[in-house]
N, C-alpha and C. Protein backbone atom coordinates (compact mmCIF):
# COMPACT_ATOMS: atom_id res chain seq x y z
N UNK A 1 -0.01 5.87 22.15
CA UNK A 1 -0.76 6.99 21.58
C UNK A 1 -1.49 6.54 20.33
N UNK A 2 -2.59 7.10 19.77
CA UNK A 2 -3.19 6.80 19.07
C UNK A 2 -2.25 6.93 16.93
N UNK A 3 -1.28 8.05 17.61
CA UNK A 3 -0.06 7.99 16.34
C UNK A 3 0.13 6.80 15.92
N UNK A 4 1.27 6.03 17.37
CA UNK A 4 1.72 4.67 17.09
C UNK A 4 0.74 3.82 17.02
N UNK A 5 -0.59 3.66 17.16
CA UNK A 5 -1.48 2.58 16.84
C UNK A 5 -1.94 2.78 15.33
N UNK A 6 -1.80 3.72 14.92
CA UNK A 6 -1.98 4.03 13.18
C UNK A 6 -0.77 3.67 12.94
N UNK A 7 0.50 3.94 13.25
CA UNK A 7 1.85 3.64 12.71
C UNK A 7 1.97 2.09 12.45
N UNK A 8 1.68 1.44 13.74
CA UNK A 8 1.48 -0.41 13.77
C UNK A 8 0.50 -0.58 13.14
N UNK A 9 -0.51 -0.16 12.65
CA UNK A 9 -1.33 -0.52 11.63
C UNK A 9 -0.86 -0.61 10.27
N UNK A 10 0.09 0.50 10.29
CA UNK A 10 0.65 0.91 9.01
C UNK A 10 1.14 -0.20 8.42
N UNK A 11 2.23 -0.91 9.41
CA UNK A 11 3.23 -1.49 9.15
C UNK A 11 2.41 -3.52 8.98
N UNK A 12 1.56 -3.33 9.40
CA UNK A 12 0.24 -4.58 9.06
C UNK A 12 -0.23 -4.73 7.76
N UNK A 13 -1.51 -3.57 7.65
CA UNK A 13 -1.58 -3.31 6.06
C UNK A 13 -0.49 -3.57 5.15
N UNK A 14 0.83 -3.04 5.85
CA UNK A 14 2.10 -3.07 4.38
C UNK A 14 2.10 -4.61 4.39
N UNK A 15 2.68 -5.30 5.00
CA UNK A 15 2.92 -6.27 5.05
C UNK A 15 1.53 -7.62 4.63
N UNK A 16 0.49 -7.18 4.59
CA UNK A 16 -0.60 -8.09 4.02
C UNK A 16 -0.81 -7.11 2.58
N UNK A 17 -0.66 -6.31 2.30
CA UNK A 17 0.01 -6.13 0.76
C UNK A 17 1.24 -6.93 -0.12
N UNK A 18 1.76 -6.83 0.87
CA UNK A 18 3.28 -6.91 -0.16
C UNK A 18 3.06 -9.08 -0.28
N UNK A 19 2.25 -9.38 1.20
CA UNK A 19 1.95 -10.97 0.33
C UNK A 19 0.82 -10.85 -0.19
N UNK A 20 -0.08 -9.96 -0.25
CA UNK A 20 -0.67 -10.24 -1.81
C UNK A 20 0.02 -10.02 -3.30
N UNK A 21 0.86 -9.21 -3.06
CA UNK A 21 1.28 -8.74 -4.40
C UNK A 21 2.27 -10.18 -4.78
N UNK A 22 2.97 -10.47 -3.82
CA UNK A 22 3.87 -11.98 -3.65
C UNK A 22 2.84 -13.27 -4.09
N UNK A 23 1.89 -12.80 -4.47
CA UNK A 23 1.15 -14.59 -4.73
C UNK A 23 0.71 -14.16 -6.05
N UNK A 24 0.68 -12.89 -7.00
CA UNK A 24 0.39 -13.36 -7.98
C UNK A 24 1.55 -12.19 -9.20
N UNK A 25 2.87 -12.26 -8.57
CA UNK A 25 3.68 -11.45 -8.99
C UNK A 25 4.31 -12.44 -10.02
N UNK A 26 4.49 -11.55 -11.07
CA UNK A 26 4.97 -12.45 -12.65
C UNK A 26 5.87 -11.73 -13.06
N UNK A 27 6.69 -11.74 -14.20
CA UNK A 27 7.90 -10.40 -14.74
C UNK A 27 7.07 -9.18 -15.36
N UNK A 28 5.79 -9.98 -15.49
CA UNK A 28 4.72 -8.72 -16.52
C UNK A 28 4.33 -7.47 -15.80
N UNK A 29 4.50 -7.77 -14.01
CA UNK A 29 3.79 -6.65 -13.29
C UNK A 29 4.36 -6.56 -12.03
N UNK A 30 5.81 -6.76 -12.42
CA UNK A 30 7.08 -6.56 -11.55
C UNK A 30 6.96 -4.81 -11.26
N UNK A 31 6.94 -4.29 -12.27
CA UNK A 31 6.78 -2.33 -11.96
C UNK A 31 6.32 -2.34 -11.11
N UNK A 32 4.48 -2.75 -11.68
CA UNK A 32 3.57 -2.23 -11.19
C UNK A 32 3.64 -2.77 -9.27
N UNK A 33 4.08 -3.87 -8.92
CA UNK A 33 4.38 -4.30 -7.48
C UNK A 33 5.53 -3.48 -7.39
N UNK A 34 6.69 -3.06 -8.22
CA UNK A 34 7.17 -1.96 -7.29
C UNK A 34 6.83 -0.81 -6.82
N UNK A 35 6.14 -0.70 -7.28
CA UNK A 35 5.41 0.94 -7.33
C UNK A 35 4.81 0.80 -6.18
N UNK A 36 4.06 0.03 -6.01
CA UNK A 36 2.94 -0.01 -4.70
C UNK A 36 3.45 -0.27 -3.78
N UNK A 37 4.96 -1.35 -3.68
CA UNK A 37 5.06 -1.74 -2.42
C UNK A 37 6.08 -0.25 -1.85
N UNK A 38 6.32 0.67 -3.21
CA UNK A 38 7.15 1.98 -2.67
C UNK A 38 6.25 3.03 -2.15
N UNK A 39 4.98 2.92 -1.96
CA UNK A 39 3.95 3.86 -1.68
C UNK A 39 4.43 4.16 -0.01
N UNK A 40 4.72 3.74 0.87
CA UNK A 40 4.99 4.04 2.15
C UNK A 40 6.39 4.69 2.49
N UNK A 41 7.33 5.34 0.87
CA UNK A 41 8.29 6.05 1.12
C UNK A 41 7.79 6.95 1.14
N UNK A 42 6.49 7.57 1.41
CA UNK A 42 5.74 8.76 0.64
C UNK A 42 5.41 9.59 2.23
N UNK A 43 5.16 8.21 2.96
CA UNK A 43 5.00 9.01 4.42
C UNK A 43 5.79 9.41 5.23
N UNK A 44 5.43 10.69 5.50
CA UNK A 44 6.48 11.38 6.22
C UNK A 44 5.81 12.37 6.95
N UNK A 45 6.66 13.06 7.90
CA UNK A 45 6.26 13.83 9.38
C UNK A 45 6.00 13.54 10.26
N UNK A 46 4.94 14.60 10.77
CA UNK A 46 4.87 14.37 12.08
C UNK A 46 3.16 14.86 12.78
N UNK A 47 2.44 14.40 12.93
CA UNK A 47 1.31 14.89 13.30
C UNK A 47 -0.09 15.40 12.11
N UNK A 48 -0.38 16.19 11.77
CA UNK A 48 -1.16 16.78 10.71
C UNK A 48 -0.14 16.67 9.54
N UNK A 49 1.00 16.53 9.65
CA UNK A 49 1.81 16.62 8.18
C UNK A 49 1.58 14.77 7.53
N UNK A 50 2.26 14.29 8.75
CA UNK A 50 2.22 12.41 8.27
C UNK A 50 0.26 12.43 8.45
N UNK A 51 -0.45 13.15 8.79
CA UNK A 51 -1.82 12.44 8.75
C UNK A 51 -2.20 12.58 6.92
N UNK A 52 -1.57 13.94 6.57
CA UNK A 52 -1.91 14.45 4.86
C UNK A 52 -1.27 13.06 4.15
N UNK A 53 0.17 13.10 4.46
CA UNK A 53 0.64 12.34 3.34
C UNK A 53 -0.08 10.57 3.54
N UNK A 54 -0.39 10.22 4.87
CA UNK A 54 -0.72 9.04 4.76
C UNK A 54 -2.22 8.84 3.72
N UNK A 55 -2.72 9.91 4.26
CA UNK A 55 -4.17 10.06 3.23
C UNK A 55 -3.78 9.69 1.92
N UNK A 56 -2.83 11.00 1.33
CA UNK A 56 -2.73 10.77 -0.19
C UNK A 56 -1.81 9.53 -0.64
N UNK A 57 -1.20 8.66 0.46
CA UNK A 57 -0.40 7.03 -0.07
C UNK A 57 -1.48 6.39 -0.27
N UNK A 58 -2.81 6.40 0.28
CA UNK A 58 -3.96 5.37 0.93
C UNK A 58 -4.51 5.71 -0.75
N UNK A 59 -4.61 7.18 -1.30
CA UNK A 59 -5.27 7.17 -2.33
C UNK A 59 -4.77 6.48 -3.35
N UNK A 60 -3.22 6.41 -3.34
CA UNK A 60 -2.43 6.06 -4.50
C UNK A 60 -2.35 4.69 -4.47
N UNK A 61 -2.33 3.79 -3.26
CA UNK A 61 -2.41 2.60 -2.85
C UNK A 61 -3.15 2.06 -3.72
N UNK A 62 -4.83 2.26 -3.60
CA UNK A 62 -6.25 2.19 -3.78
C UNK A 62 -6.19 2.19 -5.45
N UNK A 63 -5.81 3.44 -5.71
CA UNK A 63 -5.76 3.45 -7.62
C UNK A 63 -4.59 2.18 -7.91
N UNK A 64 -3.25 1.93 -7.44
CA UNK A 64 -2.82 0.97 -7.90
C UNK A 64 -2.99 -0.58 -7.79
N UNK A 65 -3.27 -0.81 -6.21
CA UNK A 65 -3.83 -1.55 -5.97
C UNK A 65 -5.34 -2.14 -6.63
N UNK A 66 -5.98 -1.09 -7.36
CA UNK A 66 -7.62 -1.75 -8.44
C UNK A 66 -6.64 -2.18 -9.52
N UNK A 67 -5.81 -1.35 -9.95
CA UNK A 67 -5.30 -1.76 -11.61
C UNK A 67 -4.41 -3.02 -11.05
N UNK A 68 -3.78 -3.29 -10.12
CA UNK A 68 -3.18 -4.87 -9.74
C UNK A 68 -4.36 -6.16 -10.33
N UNK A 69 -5.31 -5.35 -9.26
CA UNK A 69 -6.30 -6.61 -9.27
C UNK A 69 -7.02 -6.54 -10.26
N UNK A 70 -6.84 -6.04 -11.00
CA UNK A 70 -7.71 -5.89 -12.71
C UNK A 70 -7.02 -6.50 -13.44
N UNK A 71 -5.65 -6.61 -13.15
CA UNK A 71 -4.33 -7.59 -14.37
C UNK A 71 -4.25 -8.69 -13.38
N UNK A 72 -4.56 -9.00 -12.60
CA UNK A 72 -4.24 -10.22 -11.85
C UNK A 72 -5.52 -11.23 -11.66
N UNK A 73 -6.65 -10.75 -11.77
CA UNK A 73 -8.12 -11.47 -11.43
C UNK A 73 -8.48 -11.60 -9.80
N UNK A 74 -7.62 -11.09 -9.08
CA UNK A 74 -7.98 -11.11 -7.35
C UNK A 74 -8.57 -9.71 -6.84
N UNK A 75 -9.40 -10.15 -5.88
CA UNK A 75 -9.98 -9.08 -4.94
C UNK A 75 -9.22 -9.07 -3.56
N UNK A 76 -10.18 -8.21 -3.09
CA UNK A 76 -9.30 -7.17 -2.05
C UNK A 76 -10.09 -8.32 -1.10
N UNK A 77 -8.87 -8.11 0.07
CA UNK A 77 -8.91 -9.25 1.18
C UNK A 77 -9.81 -8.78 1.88
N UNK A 78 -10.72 -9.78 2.58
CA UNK A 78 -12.06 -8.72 2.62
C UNK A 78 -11.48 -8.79 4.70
């Protein structure tokens, strides 16, 4: 279903996050990689409910993910 092909996407994206955050993670911005790599406790439900919350992780992602790469000097994997 088109759910689980967003769900396996999900779980892609996380995982090419969490090794970006792994290549330029220091004690200085240990939070800030926890914070982001906790953004996918956020999704939850089922249908129109997990479509809302995935939206608003993607937003929170996005804002933490710029301030990463603003203290780190890397861009987004193109």
């Amino acid at each position: 279903t088109d759910e689980r092909k967003m769900e396996r996407q999900l779980i892609a994206d996380y995982e090419n996050t969490v090794a970006e955050l792994l290549e330029t993670l220091t004690e200085d911005n240990h939070d800030l990689a926890v914070k982001i790599a906790s953004i996918p406790e956020q999704i939850r439900g089922y249908g129109h409910v997990k479509e809302e919350h995935i939206e608003k992780a993607r937003t929170c992602e996005e804002d933490l993910l710029g301030a990463w790469r603003s203290t780190t000097g890397t861009r987004a994997a193109a």
